[in-house]
Protein backbone atom coordinates (compact mmCIF):
# COMPACT_ATOMS: atom_id res chain seq x y z
CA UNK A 1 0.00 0.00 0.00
CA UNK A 2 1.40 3.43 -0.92
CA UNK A 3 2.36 5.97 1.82
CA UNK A 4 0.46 8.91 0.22
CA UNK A 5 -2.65 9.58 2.50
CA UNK A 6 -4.80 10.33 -0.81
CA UNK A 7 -3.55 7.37 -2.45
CA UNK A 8 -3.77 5.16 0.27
CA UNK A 9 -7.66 6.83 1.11
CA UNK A 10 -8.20 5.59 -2.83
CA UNK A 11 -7.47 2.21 -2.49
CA UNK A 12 -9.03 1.71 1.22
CA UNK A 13 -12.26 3.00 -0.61
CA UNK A 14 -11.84 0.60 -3.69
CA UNK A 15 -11.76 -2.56 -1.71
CA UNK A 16 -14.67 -1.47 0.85
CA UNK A 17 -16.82 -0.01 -1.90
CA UNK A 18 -16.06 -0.71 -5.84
CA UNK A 19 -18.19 2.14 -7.57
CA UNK A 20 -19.08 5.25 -5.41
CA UNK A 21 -20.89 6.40 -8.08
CA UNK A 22 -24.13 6.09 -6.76
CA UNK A 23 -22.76 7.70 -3.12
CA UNK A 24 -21.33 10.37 -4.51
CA UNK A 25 -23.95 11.95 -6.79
CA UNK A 26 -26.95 10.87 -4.19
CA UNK A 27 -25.29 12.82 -1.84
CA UNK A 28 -24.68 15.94 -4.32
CA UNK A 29 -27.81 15.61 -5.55
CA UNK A 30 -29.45 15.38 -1.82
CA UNK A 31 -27.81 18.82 -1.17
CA UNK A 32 -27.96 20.81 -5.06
CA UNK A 33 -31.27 19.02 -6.46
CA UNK A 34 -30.87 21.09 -9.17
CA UNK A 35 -27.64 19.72 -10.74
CA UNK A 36 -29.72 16.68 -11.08
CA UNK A 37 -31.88 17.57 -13.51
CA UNK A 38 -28.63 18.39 -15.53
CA UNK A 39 -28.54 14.25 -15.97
CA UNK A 40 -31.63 13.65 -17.20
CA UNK A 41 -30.07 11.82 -20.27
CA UNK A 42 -27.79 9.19 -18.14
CA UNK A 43 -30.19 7.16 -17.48
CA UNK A 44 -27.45 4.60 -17.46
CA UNK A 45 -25.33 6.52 -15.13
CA UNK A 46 -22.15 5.47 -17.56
CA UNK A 47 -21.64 9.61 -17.81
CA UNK A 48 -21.48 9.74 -14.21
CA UNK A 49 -19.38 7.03 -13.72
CA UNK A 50 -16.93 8.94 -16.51
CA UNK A 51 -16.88 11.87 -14.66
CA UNK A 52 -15.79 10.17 -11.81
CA UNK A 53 -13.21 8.15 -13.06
CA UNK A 54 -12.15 11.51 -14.15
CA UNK A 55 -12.14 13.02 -11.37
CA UNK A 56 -10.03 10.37 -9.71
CA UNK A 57 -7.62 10.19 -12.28
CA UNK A 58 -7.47 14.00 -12.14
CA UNK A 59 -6.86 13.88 -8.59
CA UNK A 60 -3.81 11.17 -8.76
CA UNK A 61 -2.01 13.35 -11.26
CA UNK A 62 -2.59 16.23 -9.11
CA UNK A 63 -1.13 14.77 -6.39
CA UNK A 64 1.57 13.32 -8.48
CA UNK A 65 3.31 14.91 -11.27
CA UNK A 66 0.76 17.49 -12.27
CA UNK A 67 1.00 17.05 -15.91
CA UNK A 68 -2.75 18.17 -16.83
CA UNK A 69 -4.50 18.12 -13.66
CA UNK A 70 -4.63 22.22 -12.93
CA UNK A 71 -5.21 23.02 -16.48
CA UNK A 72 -8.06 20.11 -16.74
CA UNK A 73 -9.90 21.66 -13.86
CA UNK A 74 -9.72 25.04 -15.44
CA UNK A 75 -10.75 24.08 -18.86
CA UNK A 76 -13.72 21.92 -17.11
CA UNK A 77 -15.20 24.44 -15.76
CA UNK A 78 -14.89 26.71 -18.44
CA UNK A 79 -16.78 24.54 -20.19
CA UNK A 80 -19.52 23.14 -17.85
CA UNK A 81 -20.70 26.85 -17.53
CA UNK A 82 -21.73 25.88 -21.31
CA UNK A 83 -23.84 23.63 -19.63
CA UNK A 84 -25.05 25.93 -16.46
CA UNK A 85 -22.83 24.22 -13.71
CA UNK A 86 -21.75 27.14 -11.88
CA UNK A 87 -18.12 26.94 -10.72
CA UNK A 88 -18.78 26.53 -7.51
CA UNK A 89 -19.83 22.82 -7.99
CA UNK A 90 -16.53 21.70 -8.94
CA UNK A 91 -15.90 23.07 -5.57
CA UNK A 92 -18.54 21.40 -4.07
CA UNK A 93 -17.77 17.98 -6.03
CA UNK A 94 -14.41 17.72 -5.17
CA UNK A 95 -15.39 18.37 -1.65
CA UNK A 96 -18.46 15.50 -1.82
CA UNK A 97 -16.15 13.13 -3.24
CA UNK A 98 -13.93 13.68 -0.06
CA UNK A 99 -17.07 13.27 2.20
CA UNK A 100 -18.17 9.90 0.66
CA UNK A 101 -15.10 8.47 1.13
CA UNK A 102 -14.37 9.62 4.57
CA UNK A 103 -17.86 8.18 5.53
CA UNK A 104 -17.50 5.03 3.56
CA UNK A 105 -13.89 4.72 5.21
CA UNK A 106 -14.82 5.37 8.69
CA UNK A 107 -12.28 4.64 11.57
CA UNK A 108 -10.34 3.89 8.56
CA UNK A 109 -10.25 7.81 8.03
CA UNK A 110 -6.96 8.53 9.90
CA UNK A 111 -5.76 12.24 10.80
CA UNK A 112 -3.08 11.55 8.63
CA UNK A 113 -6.26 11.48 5.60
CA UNK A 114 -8.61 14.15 6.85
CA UNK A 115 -4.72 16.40 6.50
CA UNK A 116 -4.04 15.48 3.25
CA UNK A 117 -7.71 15.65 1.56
CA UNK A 118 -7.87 19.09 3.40
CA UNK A 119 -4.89 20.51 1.50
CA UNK A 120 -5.73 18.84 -1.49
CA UNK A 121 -9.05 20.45 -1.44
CA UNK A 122 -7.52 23.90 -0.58
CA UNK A 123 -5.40 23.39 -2.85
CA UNK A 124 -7.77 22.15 -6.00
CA UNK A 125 -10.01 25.27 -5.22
CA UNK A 126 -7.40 28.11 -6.38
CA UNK A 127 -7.31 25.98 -9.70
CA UNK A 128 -11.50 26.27 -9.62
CA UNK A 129 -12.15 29.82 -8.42
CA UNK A 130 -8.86 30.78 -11.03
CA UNK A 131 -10.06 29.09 -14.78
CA UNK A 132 -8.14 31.34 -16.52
CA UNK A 133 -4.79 29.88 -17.24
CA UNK A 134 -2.72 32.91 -18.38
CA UNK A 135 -3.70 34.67 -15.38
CA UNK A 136 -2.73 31.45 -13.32
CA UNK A 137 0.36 31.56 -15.15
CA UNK A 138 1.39 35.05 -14.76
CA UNK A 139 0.55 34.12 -10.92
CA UNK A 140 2.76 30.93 -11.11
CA UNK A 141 5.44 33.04 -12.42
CA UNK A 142 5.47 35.76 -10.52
């Protein structure tokens, strides 16, 4: 098992719980019932489950190397506006993912975790609340 807190909250989650999927959006949904409505097509829930796979891979190259992940979340929610999800639900996502893990963990959810998710999260939300990448850039730079 890896030593990275993230990691090691990834694949604690995987063996307890194969497709949080259906966790995470009931529990987005449950608190922004409008986003729901958004799915009305998935009646599959495969579009879901992409955007969560995503969101995970996202997260583990964010936490790694950070080859795309910052500019992915920018251009993502540059273009889910196109599709009225205001930029604060990638906020909010990131943040529900987090939650349905730490409950699906439990005791399993060490200090060590709750540390690490809370940076990550704090750190994710510049890249949200800051789409624009020149400006990000310049900032970078600077």
């Amino acid at each position: 098992m890896t030593s990275n807190p993230i990691e090691m909250s990834l694949e604690l989650v995987s063996e307890r719980c194969p497709d949080l999927t259906p966790l995470v959006y009931a529990r987005l949904f449950a608190q922004y019932p409008q986003m729901q409505v958004l799915f009305w097509r998935d009646t599959t829930h495969a579009v879901k489950g992409e955007m969560l796979a995503k969101v995970f891979e996202v997260i583990l190259d964010f936490i790694g190397e950070n080859l795309y992940a910052a500019h992915m979340i920018q251009c993502e929610v540059v273009t889910h506006a196109g599709y009225d999800v205001p930029p604060d639900i990638f906020r909010v996502f990131f943040a529900t993912v987090a939650d349905t893990i730490r409950e699906q963990l439990g005791s399993a959810w060490t200090p060590q975790i709750d540390a690490a998710w809370n940076k990550l999260l704090h750190d994710l939300d510049f890249f949200v609340t800051h789409p624009d990448q020149n400006e990000t850039a310049a900032a970078e730079a600077g």
